[in-house]
Protein backbone atom coordinates (compact mmCIF):
# COMPACT_ATOMS: atom_id res chain seq x y z
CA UNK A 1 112.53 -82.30 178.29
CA UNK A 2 112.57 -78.50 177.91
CA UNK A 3 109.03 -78.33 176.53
CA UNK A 4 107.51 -80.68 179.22
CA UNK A 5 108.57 -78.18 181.69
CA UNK A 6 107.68 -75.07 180.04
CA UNK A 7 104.11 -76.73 179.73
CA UNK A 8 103.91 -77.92 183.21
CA UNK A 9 104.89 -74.51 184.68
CA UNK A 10 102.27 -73.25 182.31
CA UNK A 11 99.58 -75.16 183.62
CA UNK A 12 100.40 -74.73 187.55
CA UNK A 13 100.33 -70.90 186.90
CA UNK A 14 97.08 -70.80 185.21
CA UNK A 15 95.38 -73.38 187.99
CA UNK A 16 97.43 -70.71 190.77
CA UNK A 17 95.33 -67.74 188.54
CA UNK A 18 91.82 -68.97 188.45
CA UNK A 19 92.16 -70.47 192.31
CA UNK A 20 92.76 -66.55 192.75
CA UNK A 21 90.00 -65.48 190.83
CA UNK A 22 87.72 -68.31 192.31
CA UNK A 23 88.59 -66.98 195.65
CA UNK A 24 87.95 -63.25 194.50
CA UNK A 25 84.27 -64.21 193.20
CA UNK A 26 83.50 -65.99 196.60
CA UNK A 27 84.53 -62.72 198.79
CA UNK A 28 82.69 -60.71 196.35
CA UNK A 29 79.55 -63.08 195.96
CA UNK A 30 79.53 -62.69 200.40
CA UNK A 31 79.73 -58.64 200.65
CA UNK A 32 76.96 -56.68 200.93
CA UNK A 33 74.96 -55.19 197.60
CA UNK A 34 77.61 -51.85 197.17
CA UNK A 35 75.40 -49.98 194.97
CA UNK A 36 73.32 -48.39 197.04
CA UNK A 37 76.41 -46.25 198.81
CA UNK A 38 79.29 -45.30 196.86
CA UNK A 39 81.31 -44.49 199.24
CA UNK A 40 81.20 -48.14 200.97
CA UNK A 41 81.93 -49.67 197.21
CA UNK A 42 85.02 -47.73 197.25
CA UNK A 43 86.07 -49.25 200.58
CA UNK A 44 85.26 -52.70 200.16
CA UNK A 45 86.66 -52.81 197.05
CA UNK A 46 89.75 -51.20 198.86
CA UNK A 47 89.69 -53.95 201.40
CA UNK A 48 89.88 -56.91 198.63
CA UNK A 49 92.79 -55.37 197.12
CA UNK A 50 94.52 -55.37 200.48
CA UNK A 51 93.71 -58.61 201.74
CA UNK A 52 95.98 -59.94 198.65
CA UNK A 53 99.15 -57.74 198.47
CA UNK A 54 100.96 -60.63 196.52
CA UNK A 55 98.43 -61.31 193.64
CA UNK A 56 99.22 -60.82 190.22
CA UNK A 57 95.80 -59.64 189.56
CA UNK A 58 94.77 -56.13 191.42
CA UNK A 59 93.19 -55.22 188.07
CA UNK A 60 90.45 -57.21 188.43
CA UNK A 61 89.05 -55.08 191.70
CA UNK A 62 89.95 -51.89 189.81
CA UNK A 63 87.98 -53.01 186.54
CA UNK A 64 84.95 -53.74 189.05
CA UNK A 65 85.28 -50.24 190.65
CA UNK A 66 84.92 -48.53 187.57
CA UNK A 67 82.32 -51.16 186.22
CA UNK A 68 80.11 -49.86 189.99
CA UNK A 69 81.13 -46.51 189.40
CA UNK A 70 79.77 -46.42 185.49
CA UNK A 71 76.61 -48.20 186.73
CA UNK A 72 76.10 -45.10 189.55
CA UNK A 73 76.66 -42.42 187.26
CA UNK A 74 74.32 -43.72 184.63
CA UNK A 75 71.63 -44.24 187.46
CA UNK A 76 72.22 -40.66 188.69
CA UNK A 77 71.65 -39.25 185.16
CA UNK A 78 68.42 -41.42 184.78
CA UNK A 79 67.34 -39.64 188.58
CA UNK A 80 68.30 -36.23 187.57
CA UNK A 81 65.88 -36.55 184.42
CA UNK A 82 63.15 -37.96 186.29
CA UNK A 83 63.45 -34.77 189.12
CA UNK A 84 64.17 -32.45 186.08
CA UNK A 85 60.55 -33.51 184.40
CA UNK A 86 58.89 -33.46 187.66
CA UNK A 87 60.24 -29.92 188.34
CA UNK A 88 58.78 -29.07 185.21
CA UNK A 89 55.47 -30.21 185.99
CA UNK A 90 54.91 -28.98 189.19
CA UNK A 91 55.83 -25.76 187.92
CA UNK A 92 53.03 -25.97 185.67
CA UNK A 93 50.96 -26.77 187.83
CA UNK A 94 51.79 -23.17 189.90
CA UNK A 95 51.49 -21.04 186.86
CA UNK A 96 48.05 -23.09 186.60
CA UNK A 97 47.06 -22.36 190.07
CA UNK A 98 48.77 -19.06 190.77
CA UNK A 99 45.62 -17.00 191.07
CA UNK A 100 44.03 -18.53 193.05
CA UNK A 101 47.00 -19.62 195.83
CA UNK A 102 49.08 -16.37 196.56
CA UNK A 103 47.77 -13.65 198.14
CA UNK A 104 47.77 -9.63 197.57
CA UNK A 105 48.75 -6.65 199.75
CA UNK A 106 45.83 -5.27 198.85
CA UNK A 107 43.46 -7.99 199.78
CA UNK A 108 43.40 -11.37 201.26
CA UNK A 109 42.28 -13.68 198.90
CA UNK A 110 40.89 -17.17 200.52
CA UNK A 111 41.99 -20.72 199.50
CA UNK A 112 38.86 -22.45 199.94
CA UNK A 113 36.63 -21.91 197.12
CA UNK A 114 34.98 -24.83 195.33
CA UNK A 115 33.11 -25.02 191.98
CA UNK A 116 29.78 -25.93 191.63
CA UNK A 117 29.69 -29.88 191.01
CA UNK A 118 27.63 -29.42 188.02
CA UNK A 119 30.44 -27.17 186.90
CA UNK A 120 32.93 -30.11 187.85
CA UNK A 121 31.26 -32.48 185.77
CA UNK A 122 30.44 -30.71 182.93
CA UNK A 123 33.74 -31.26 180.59
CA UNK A 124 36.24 -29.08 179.56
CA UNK A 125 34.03 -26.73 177.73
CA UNK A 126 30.71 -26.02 177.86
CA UNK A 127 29.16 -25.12 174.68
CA UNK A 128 25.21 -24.72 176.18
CA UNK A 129 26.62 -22.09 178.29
CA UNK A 130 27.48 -19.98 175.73
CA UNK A 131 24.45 -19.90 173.90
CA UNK A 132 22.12 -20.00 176.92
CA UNK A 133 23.60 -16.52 177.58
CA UNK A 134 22.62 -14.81 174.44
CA UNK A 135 25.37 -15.77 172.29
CA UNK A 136 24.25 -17.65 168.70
CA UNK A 137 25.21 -21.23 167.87
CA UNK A 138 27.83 -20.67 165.32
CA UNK A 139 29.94 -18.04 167.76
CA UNK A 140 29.11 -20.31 170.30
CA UNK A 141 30.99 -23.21 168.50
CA UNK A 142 33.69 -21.21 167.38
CA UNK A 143 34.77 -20.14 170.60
CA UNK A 144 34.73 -23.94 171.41
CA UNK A 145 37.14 -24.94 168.99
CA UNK A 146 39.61 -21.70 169.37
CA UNK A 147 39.69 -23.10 173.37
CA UNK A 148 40.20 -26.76 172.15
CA UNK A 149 42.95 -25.65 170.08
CA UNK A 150 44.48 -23.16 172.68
CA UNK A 151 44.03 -26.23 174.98
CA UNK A 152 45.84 -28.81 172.65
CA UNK A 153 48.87 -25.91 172.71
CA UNK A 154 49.09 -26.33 176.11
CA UNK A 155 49.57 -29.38 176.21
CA UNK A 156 52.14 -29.80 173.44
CA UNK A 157 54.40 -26.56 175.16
CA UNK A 158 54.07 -28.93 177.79
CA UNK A 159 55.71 -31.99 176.38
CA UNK A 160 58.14 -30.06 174.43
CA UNK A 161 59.19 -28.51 177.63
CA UNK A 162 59.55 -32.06 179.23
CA UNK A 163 61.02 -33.15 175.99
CA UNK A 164 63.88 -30.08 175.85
CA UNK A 165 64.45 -29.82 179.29
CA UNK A 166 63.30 -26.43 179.40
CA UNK A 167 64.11 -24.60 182.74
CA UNK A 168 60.88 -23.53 184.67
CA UNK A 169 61.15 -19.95 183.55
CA UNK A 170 61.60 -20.70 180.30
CA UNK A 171 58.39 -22.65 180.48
CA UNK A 172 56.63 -19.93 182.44
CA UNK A 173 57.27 -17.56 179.53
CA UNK A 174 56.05 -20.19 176.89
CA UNK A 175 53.03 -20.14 179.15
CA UNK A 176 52.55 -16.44 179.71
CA UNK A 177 52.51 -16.08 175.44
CA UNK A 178 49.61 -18.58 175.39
CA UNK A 179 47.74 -16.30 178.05
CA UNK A 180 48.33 -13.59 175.56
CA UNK A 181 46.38 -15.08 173.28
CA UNK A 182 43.02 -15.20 175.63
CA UNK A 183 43.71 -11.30 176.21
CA UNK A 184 43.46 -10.72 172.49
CA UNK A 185 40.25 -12.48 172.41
CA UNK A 186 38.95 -10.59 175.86
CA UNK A 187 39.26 -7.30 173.30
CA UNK A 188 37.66 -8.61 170.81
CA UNK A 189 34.32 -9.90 172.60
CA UNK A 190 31.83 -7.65 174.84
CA UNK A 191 32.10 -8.01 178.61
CA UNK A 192 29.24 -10.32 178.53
CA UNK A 193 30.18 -12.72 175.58
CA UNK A 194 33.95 -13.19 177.66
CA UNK A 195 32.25 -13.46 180.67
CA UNK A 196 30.35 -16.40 179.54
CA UNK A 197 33.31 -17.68 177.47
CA UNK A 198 34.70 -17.54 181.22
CA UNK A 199 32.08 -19.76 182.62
CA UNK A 200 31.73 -22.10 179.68
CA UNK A 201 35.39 -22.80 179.98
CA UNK A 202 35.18 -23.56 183.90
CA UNK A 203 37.77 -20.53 184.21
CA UNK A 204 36.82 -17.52 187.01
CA UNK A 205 34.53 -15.07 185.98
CA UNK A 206 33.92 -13.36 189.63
CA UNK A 207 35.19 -11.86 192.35
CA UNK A 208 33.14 -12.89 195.82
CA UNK A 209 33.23 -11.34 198.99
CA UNK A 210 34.26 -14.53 202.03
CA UNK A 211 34.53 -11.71 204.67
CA UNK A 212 34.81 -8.02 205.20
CA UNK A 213 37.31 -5.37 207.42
CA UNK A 214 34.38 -3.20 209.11
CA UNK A 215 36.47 0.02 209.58
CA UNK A 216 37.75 -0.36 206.25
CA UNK A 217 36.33 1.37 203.34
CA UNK A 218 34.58 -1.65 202.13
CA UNK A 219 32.99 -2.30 205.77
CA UNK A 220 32.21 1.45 205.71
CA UNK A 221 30.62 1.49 202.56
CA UNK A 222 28.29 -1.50 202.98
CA UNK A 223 30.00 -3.87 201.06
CA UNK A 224 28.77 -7.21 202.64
CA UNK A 225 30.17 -10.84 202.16
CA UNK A 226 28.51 -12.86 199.67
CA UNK A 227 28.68 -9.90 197.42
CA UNK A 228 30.40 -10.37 193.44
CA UNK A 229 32.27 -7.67 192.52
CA UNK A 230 31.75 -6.83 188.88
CA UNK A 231 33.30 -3.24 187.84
CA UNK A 232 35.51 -1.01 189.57
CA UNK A 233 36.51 2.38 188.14
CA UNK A 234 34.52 1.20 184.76
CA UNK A 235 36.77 -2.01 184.39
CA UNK A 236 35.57 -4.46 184.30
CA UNK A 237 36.05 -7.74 187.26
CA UNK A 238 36.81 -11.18 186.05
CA UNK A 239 39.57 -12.79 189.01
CA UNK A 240 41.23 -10.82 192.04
CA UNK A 241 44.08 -10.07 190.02
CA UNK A 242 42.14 -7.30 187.64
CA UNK A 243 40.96 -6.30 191.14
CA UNK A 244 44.47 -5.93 192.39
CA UNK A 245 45.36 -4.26 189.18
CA UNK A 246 42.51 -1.47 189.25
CA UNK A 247 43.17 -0.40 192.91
CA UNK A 248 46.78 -0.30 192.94
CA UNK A 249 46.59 2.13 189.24
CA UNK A 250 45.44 5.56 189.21
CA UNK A 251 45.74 8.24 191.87
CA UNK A 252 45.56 7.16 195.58
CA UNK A 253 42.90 10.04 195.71
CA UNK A 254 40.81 9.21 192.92
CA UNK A 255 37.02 8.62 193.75
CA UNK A 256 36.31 5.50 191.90
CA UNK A 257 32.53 4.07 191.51
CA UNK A 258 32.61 -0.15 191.94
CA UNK A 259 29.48 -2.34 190.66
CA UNK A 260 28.44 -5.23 193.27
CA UNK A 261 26.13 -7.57 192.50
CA UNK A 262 23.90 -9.07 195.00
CA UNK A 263 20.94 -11.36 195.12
CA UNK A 264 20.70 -10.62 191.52
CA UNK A 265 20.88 -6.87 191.62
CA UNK A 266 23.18 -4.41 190.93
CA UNK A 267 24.61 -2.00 193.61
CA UNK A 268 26.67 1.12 193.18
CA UNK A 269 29.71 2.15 195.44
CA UNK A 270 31.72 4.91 195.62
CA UNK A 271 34.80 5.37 197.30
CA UNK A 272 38.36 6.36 197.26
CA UNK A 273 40.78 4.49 195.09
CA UNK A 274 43.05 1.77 197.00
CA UNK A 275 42.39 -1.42 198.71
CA UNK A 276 38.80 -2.22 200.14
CA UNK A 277 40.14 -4.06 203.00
CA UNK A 278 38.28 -7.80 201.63
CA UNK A 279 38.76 -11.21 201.96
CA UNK A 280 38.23 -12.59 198.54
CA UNK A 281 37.76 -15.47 196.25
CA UNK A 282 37.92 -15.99 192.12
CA UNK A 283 34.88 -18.27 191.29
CA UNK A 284 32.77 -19.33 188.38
CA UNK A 285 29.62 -18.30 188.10
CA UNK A 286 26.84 -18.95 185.37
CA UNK A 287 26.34 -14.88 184.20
């Protein structure tokens, strides 16, 4: 009779064990989704193991704890990713645009400038350019492919950086050594071959005048908006930031001579080093 028993007693305890864990899936099928809040999984999961202080079984709302817990943490690791490769981007996308967002304490430099739309739709390089300014065919494709290729570097810094989580000054610096690499080629072309190489490559070749202080020394001088500013102190102009460069070097009392071009003609200036007291913009313009 023994064994009977044993396997009767058996039998109630398991049906007693799943009615508990029947009744533990139906509270947990009727609470609200938990994954959303941590803090509220913790409690309602707090609350189940209350409701039963006599159960055999508080493991099971521990296991499911841990089991929301695991899921948060891996979600949280998938979000920080996603903000760490957006970070990365957008901070691309401000070395891109650096020049032509922040402004000087020199000069103002405007926000508003457009390109040209035949500029906008004319690719990412334009080879014609190049060789309707003088330059031969042969240099003119060669400076093509040395911007493809600096372009295609560019692009893979930029996927490595994604790829190694680089931190956004470690991509800046990446960036900075690929900028390097145009400077080398500024010395080695005249100031009218890099000037077009400018253009053709849609990047800022000029400096234009939006607006004008009229006590300042620019306003005094004659300097008039509308006006491209192409040499100052023999250097020569490509973007506001040479500009910012050339008047901020030197002596404050240095008489410096700056080259304006306007309406297609070339006008000489000549006034003490420092700022000219301008409201400015970096464009592209066909030399």
């Amino acid at each position: 009779m023994q064994n009977p028993l044993i396997y009767i007693s058996l039998a109630l305890a398991t049906g007693v064990a799943i009615g508990v864990i029947i009744q533990y899936d139906s509270d947990r099928l009727g609470t609200p989704a938990l994954k959303s809040n941590p803090n509220t999984a913790i409690f309602a999961t707090d609350q189940k193991v209350e409701k039963n202080p006599d159960t055999d079984h508080p493991t099971v709302g521990l296991t499911e704890l841990n089991q929301l817990l695991q899921n948060e943490i891996r979600e949280r690791k998938v979000l920080e990713q996603e903000i760490e490769t957006l970070r990365l981007l957008v901070a691309e996308i401000g070395t891109d645009l650096e020049p032509s967002e922040r402004t000087t304490s020199s000069e103002q430099v405007d926000d508003g400038s457009e390109l040209d739309e035949s500029d906008s739709n004319r690719g990412w390089f334009n080879e014609q350019a190049l060789i309707d300014s003088g330059i031969d065919s042969g240099q003119a494709n060669e400076l093509k492919i040395y911007f493809e290729q600096l372009e295609m570097e560019r692009l893979y810094l930029r996927d490595q950086s994604i790829r190694e989580k680089w931190s956004s000054e470690k991509l800046r610096e990446a960036m900075q050594a690929l900028e390097s690499k145009e400077d080398e080629l500024k010395n080695q072309l005249s100031d009218t071959a890099y000037d077009a190489y400018l253009y053709a490559s849609g990047r800022p070749n000029r400096v234009a005048v939006t607006s004008v202080l009229e006590n300042a020394q620019a306003g005094l001088a004659g300097i008039k908006s509308g006006d491209y500013i192409i040499r100052y102190d023999n250097q020569r102009i490509y973007n506001w930031l040479d500009l910012r460069e050339a008047t901020a070097s030197g002596n404050i009392s240095d008489m410096v001579e700056l080259e304006v071009e306007r309406d297609d003609k070339m006008i000489l200036f000549y006034l003490t080093r420092g700022p000219l007291g301008i409201r400015m913009n970096s464009v592209s313009v066909a030399p």
